[in-house]
N, C-alpha and C. Protein backbone atom coordinates (compact mmCIF):
# COMPACT_ATOMS: atom_id res chain seq x y z
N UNK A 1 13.78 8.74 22.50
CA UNK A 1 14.12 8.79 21.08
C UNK A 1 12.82 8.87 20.28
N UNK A 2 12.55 9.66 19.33
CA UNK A 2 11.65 9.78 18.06
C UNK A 2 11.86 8.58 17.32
N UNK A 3 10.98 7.92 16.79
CA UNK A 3 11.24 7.16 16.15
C UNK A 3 9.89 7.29 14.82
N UNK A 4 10.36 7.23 13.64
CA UNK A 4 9.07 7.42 13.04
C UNK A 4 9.03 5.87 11.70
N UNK A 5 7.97 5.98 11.43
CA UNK A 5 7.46 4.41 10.75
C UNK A 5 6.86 5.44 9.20
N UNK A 6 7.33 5.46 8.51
CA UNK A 6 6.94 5.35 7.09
C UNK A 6 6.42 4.23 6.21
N UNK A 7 5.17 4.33 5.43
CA UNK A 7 4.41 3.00 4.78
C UNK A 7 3.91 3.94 3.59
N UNK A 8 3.76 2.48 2.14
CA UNK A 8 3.46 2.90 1.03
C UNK A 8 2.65 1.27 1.16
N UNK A 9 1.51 1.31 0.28
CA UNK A 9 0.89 -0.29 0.11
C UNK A 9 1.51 -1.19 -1.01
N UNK A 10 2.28 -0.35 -1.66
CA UNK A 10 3.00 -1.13 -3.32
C UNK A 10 3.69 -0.63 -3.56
N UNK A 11 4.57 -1.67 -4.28
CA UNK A 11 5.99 -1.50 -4.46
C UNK A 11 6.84 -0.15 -5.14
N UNK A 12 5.46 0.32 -6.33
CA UNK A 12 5.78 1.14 -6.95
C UNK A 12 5.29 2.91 -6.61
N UNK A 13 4.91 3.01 -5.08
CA UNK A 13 4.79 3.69 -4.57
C UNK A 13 6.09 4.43 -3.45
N UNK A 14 6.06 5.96 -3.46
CA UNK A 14 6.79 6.38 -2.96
C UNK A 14 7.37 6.89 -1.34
N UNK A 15 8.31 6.63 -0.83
CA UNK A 15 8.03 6.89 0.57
C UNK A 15 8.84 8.22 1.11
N UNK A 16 9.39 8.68 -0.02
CA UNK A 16 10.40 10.23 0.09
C UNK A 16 8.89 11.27 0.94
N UNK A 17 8.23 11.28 0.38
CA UNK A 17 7.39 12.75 1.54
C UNK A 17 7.18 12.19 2.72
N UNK A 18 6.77 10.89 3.26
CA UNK A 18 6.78 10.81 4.54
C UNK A 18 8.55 10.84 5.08
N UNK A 19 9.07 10.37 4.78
CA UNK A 19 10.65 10.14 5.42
C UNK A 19 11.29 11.94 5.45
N UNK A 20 10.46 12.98 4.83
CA UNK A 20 10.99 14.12 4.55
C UNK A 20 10.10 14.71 6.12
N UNK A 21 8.93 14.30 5.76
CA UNK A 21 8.30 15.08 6.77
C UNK A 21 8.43 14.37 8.07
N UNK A 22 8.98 13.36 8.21
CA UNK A 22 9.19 12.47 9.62
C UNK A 22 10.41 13.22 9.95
N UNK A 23 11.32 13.58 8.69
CA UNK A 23 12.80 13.93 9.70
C UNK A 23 12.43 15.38 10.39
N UNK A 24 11.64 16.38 9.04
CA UNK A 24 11.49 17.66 9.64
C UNK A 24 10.75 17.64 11.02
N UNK A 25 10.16 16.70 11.25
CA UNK A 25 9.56 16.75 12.73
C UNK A 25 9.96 16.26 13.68
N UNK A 26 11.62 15.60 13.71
CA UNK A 26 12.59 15.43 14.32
C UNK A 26 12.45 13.87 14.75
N UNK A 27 11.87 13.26 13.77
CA UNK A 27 12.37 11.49 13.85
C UNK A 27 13.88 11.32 13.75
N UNK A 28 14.35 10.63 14.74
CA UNK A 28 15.39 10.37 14.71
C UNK A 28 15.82 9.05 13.83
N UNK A 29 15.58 8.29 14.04
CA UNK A 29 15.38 7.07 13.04
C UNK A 29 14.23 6.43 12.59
N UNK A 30 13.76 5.90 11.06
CA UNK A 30 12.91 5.50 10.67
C UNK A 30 13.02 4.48 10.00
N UNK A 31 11.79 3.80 10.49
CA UNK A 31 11.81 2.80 9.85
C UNK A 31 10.61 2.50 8.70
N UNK A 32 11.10 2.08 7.75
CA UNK A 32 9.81 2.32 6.54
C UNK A 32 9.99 0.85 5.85
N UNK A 33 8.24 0.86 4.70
CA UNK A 33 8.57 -0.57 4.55
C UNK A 33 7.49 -0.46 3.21
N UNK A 34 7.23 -0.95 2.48
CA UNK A 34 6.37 -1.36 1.47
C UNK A 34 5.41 -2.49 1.15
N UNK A 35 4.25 -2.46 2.28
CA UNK A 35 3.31 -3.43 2.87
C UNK A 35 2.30 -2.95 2.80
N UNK A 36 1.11 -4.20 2.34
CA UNK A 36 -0.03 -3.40 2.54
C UNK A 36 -0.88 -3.01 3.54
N UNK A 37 -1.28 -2.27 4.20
CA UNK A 37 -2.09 -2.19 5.73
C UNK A 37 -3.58 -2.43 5.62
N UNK A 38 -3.74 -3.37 4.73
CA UNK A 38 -4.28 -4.38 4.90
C UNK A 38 -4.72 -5.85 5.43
N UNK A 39 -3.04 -5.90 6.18
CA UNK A 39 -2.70 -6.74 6.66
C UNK A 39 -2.00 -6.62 8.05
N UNK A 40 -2.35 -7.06 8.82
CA UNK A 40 -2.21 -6.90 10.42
C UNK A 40 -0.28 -7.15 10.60
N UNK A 41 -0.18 -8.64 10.02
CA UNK A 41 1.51 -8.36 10.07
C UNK A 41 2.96 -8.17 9.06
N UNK A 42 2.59 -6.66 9.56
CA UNK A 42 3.57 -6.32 8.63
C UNK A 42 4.96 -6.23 9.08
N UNK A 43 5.90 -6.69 8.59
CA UNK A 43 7.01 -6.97 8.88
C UNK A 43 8.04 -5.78 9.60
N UNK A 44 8.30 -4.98 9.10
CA UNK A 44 8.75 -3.82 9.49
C UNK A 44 8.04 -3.24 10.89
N UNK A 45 6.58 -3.06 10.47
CA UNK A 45 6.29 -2.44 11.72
C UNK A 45 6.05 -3.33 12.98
N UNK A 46 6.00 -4.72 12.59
CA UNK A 46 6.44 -5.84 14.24
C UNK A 46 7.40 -5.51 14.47
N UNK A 47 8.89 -4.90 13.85
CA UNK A 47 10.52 -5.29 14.45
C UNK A 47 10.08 -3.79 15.25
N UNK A 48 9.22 -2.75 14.48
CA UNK A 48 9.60 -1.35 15.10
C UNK A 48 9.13 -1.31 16.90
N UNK A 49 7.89 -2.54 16.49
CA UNK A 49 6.67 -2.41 17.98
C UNK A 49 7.78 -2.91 19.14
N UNK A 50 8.71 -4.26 18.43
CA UNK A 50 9.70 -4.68 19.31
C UNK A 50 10.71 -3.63 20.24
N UNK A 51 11.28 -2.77 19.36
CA UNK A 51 12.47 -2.08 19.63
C UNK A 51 12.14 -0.98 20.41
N UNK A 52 10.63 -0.41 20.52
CA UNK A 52 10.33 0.86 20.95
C UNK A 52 10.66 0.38 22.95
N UNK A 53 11.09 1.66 23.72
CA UNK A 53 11.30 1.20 25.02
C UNK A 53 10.46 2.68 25.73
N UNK A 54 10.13 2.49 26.76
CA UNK A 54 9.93 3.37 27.90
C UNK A 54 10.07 4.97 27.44
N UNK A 55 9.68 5.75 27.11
CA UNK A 55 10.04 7.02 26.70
C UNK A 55 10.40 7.38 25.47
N UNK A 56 10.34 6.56 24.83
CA UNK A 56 10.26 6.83 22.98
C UNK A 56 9.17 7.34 22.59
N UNK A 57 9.17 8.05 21.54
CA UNK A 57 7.91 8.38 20.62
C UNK A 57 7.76 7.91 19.58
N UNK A 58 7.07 7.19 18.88
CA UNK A 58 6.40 6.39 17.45
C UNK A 58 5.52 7.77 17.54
N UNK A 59 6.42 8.24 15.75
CA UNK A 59 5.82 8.93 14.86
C UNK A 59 5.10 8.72 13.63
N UNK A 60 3.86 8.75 12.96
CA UNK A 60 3.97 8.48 11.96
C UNK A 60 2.58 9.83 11.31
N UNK A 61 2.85 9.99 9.94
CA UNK A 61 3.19 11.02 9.30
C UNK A 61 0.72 10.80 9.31
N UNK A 62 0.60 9.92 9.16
CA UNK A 62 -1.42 10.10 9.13
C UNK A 62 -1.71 8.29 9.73
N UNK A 63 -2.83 8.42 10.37
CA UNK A 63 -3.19 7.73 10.89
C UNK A 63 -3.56 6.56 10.30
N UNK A 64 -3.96 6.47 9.11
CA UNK A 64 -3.99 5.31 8.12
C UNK A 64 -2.89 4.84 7.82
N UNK A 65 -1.63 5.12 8.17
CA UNK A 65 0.29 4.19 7.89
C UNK A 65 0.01 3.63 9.31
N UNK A 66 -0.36 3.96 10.66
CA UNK A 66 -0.31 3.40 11.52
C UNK A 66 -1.57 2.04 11.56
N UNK A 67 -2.16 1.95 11.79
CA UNK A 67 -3.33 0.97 11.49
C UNK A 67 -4.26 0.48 10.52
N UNK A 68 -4.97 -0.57 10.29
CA UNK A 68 -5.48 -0.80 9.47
C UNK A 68 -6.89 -0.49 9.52
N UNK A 69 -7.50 -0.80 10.81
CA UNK A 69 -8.96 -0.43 11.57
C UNK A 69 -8.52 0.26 12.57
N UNK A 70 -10.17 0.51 12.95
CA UNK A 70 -10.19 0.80 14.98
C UNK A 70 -9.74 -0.02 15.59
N UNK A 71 -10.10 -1.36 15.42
CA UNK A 71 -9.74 -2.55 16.46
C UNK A 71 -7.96 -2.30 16.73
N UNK A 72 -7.70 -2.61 15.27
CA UNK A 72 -5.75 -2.56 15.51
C UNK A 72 -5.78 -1.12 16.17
N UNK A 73 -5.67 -0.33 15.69
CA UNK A 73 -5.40 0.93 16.15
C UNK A 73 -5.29 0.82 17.75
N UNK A 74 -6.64 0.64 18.67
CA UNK A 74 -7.07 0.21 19.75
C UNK A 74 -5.62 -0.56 20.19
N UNK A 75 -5.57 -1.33 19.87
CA UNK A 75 -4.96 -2.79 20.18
C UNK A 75 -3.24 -2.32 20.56
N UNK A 76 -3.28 -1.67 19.44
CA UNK A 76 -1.60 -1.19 19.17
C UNK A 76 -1.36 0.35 20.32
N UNK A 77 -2.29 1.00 20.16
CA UNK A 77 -1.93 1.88 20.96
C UNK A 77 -2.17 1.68 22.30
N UNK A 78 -2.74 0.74 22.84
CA UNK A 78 -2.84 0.43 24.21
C UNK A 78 -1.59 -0.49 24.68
N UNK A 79 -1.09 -0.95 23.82
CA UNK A 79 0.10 -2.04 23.38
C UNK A 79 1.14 -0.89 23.92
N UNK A 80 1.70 0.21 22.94
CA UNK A 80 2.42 1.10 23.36
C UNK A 80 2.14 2.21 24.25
N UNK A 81 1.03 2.41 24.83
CA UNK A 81 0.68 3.20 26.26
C UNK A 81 1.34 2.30 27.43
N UNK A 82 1.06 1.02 27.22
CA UNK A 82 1.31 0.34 28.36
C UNK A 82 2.88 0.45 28.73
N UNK A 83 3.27 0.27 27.61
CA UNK A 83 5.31 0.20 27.30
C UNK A 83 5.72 1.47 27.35
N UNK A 84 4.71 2.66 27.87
CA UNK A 84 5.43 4.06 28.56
C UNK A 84 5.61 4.50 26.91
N UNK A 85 5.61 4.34 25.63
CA UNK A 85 5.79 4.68 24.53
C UNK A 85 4.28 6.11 24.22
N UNK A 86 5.11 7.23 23.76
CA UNK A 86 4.37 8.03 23.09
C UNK A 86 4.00 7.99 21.70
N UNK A 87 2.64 8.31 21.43
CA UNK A 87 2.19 8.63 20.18
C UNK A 87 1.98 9.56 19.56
N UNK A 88 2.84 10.14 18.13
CA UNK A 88 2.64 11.56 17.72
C UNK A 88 2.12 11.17 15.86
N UNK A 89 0.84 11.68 16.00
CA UNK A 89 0.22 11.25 14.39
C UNK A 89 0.48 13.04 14.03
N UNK A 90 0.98 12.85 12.94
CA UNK A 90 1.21 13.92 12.99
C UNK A 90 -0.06 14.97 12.13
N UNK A 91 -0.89 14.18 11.67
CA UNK A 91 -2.14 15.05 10.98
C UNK A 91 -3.75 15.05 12.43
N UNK A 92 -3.15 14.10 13.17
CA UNK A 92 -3.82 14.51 14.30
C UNK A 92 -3.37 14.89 15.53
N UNK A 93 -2.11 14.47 15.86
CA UNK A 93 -1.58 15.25 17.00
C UNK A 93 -1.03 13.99 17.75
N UNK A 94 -0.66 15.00 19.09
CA UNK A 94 -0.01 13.27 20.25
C UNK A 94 -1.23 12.97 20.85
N UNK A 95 -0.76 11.44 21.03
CA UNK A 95 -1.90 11.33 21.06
C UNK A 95 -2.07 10.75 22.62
N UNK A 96 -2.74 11.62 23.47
CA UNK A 96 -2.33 11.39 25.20
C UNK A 96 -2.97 10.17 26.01
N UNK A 97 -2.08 9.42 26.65
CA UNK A 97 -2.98 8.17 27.47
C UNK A 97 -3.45 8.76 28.56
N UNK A 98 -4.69 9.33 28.22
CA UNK A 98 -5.55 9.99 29.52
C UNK A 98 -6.92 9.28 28.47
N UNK A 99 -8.34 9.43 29.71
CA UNK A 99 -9.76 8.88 28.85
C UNK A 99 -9.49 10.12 27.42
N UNK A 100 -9.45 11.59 27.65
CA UNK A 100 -9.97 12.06 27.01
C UNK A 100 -8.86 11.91 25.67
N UNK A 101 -7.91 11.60 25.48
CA UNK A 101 -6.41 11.09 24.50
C UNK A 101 -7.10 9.97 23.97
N UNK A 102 -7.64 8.78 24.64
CA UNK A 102 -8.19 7.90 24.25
C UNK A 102 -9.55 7.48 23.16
N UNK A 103 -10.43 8.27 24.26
CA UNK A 103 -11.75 8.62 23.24
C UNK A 103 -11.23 9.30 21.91
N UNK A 104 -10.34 10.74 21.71
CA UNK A 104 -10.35 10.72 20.53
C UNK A 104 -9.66 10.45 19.58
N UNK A 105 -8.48 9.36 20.11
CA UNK A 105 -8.07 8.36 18.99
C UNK A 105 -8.80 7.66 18.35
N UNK A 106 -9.96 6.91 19.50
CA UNK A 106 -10.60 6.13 18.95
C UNK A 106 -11.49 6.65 18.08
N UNK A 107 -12.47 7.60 17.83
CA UNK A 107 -13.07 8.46 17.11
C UNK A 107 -12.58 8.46 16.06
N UNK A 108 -10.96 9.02 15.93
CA UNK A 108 -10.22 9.44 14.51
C UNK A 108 -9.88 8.03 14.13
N UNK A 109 -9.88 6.69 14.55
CA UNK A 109 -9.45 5.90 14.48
C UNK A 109 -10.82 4.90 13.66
N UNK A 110 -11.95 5.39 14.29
CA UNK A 110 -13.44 4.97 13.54
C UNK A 110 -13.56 5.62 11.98
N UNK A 111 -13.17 6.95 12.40
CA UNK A 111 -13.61 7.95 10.97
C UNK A 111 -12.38 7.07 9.92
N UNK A 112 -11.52 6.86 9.76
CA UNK A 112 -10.58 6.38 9.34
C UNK A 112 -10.51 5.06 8.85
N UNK A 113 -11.53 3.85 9.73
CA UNK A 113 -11.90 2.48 9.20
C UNK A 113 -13.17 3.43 7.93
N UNK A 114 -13.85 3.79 8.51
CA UNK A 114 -15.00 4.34 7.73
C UNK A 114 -14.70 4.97 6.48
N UNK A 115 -13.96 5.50 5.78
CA UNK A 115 -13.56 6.10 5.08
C UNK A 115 -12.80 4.95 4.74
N UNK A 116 -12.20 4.40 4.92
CA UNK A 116 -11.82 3.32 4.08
C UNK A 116 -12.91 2.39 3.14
N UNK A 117 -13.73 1.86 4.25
CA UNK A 117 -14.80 1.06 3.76
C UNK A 117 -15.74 1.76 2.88
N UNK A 118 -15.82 2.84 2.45
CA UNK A 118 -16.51 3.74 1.72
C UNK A 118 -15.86 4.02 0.78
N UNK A 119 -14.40 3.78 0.56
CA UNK A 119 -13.78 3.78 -0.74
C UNK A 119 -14.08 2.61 -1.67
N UNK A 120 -13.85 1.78 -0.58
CA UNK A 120 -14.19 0.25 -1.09
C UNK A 120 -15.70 0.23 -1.60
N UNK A 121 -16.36 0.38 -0.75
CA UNK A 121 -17.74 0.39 -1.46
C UNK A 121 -18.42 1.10 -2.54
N UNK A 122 -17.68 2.18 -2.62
CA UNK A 122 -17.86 3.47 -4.03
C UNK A 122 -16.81 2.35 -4.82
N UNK A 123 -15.87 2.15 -5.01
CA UNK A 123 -15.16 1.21 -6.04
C UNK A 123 -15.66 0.10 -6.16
N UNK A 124 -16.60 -0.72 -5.64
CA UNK A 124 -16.98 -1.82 -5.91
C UNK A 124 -18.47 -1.35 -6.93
N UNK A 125 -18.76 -0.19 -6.05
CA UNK A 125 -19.88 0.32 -7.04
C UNK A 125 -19.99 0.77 -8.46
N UNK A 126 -18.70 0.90 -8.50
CA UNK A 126 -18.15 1.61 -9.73
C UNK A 126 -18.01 0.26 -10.53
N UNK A 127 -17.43 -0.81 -10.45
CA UNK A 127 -16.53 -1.76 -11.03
C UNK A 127 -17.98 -2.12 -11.55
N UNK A 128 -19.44 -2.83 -10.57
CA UNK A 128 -20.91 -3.08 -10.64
C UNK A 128 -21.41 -2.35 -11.89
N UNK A 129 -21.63 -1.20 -11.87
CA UNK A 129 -21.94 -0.14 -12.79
C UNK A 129 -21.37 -0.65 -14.30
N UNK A 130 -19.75 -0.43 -14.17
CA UNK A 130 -19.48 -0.83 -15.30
C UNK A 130 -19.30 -1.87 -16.06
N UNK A 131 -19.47 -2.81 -15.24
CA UNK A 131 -19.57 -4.15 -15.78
C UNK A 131 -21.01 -4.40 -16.75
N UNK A 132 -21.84 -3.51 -15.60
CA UNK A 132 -23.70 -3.72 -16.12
C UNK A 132 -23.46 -2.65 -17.73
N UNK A 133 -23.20 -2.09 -17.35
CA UNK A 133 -23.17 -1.04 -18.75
C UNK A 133 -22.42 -0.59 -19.76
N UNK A 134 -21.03 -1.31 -19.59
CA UNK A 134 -19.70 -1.40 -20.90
C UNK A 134 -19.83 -2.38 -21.08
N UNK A 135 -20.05 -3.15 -22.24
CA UNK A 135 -19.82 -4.53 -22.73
C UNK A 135 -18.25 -4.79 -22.79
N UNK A 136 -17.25 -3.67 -22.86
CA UNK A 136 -15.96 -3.38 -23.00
C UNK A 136 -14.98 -3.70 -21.46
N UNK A 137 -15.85 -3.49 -20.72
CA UNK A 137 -15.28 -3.12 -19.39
C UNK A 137 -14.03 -4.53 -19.04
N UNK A 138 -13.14 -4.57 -18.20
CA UNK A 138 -12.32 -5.31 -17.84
C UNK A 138 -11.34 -5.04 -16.37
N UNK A 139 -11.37 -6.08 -15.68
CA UNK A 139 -11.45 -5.40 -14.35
C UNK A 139 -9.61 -5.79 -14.59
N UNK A 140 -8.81 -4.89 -13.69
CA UNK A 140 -7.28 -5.81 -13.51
C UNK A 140 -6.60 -4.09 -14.58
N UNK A 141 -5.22 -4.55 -14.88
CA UNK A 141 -4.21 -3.37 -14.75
C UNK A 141 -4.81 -3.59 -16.71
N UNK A 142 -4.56 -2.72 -17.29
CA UNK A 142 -4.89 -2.51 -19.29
C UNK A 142 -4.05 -3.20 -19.65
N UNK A 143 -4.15 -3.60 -20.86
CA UNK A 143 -3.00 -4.16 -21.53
C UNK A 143 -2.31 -2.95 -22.14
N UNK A 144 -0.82 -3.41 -21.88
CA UNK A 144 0.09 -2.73 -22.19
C UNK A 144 0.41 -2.48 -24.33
N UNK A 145 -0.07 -3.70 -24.75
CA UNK A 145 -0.16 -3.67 -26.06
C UNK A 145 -0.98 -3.67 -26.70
N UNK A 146 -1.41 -3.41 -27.91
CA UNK A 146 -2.62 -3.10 -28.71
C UNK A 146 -3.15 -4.70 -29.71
N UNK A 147 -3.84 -5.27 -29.47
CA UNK A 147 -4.02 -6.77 -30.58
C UNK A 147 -3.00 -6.56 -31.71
N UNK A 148 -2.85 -5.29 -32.81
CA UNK A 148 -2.09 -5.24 -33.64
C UNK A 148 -1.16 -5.31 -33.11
N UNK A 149 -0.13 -4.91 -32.09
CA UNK A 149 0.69 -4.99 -31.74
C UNK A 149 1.59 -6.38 -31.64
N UNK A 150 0.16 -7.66 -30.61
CA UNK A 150 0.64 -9.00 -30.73
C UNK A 150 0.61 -9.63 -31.89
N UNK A 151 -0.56 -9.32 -32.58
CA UNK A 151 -0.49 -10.24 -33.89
C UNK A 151 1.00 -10.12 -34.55
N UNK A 152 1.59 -8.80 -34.58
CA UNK A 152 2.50 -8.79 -35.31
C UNK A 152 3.75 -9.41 -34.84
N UNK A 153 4.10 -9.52 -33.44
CA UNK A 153 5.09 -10.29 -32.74
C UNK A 153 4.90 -11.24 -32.81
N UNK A 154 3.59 -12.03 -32.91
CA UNK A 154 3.23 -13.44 -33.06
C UNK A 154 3.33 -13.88 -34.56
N UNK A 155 3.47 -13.47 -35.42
CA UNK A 155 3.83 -13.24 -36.76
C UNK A 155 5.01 -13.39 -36.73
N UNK A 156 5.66 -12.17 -36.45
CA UNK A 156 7.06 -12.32 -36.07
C UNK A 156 7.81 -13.57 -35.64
N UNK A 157 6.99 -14.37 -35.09
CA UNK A 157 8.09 -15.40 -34.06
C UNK A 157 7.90 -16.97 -34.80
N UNK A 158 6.97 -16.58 -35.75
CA UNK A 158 6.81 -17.97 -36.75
C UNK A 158 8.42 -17.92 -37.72
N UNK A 159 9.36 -16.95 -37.77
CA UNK A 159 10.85 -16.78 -38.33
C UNK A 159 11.51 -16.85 -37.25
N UNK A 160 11.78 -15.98 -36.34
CA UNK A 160 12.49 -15.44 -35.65
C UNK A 160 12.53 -16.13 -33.85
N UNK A 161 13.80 -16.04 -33.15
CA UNK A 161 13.41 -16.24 -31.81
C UNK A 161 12.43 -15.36 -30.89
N UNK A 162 12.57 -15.62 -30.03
CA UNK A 162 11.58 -14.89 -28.74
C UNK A 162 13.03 -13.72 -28.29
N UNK A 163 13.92 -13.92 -28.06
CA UNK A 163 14.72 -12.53 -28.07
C UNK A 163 14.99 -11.91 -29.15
N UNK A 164 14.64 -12.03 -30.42
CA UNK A 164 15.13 -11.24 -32.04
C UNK A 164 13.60 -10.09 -31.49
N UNK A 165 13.13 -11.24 -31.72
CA UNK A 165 11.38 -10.56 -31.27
C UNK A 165 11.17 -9.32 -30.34
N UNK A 166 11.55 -9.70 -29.04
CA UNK A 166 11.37 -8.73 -28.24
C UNK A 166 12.53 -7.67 -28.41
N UNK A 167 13.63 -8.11 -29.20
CA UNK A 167 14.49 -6.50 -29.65
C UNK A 167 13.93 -5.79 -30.18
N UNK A 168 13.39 -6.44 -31.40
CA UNK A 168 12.21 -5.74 -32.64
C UNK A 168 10.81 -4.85 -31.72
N UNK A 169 10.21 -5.51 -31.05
CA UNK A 169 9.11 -5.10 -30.68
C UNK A 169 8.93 -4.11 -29.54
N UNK A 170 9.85 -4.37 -28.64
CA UNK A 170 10.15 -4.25 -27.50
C UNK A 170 9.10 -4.81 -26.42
N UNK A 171 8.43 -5.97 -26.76
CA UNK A 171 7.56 -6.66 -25.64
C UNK A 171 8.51 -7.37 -25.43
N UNK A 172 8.34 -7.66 -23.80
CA UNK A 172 9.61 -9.02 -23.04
C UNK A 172 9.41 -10.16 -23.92
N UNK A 173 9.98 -11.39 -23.43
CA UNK A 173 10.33 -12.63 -23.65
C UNK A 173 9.18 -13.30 -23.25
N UNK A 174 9.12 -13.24 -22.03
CA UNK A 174 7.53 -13.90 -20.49
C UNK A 174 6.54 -13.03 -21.04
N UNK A 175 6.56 -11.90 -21.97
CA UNK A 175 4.90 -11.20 -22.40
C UNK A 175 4.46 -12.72 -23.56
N UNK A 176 5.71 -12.36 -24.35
CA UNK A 176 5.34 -13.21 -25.75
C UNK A 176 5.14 -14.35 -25.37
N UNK A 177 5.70 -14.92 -24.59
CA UNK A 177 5.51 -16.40 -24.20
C UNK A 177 4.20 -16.80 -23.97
N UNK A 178 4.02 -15.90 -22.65
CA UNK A 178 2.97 -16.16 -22.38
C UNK A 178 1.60 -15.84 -23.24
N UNK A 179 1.64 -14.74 -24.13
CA UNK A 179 0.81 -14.57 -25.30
C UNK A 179 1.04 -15.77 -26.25
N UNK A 180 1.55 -16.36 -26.44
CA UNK A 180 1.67 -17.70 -27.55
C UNK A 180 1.21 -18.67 -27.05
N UNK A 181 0.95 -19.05 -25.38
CA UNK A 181 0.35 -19.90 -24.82
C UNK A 181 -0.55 -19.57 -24.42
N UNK A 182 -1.50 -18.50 -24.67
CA UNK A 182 -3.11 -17.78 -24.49
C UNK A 182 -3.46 -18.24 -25.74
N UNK A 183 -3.04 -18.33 -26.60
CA UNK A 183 -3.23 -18.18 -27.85
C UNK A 183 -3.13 -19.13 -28.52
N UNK A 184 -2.77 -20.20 -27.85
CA UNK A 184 -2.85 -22.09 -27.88
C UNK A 184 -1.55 -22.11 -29.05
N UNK A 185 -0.88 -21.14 -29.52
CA UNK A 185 0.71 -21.26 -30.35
C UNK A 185 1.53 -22.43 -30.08
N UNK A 186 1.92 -23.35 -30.24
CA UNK A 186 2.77 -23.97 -29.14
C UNK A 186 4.28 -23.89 -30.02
């Protein structure tokens, strides 16, 4: 049986192109999950490592949904060589338990930690940079509202409830709240 593993790192990420391109390559069932592979146990893909038997294939759509490093990578695919389980990455190929299958997993499996850690390190460089040189800079997701925006809901709520408010404004209930208690309001 094909079996293919689909992964997104957040919630608000999508998993329709891998599950499209797992079926066109004849996954029979998949299992997908919304975890970060950052993290060694991810829930979904322990039940998948469980279920795989003797003559199955674990598909997955690039080599970064399957592992997090070389080490896992290593770890996991020697895990399923041993259990007679095939490996088909599909931006690198199957991947064969012979030395020479081996060596260049591990290779694509190095280039792949590496390129990770080089994102990380260009983004940390970046965040460095701008911290030293925007007095403006702010690390974390923007605010969704503009200061005028709160002042005026916070204005607002010296009459009115916290739901009149957020009809009017359209900021939640838990924004304002929690803006009135940044803001020492009580």
């Amino acid at each position: 049986m094909i079996i293919g593993y689909a992964r997104v790192s957040t919630i608000g990420q999508d998993l329709n192109s891998q599950i499209a391109e797992l079926k066109s390559k004849g996954a029979q069932a998949i299992y997908k999950e919304k975890f970060t592979g950052t993290k060694i146990d991810r829930p979904v893909f322990k039940k998948l490592l469980l279920k795989l038997k003797p003559g199955d294939t674990l598909m997955v759509t690039k080599l970064d949904r399957f592992a997090r490093n070389a080490l896992e990578a290593q770890q996991v695919i020697k895990s399923l060589f041993d259990k007679q389980v095939s490996v088909n990455i599909l931006n690198v190929g199957v991947v064969e338990d012979s030395p020479t299958g081996r060596l260049i997993f591990n290779i694509f499996s190095a280039f792949a930690e590496f390129e990770r850690d080089m994102i990380i390190s260009r983004t940390q460089d970046g965040k460095a940079y701008a911290k030293k040189h925007n007095p403006n800079y702010r690390e974390g997701r923007p605010r969704k509202y503009t200061v005028y925006q709160m002042d005026l809901a916070m204005n607002l709520l010296k009459n009115s409830s916290y739901t009149s408010v957020a009809k009017q404004t359209g900021i939640s209930k838990s924004t304002l709240i929690r803006e009135r208690k940044r803001r020492g309001i009580i």
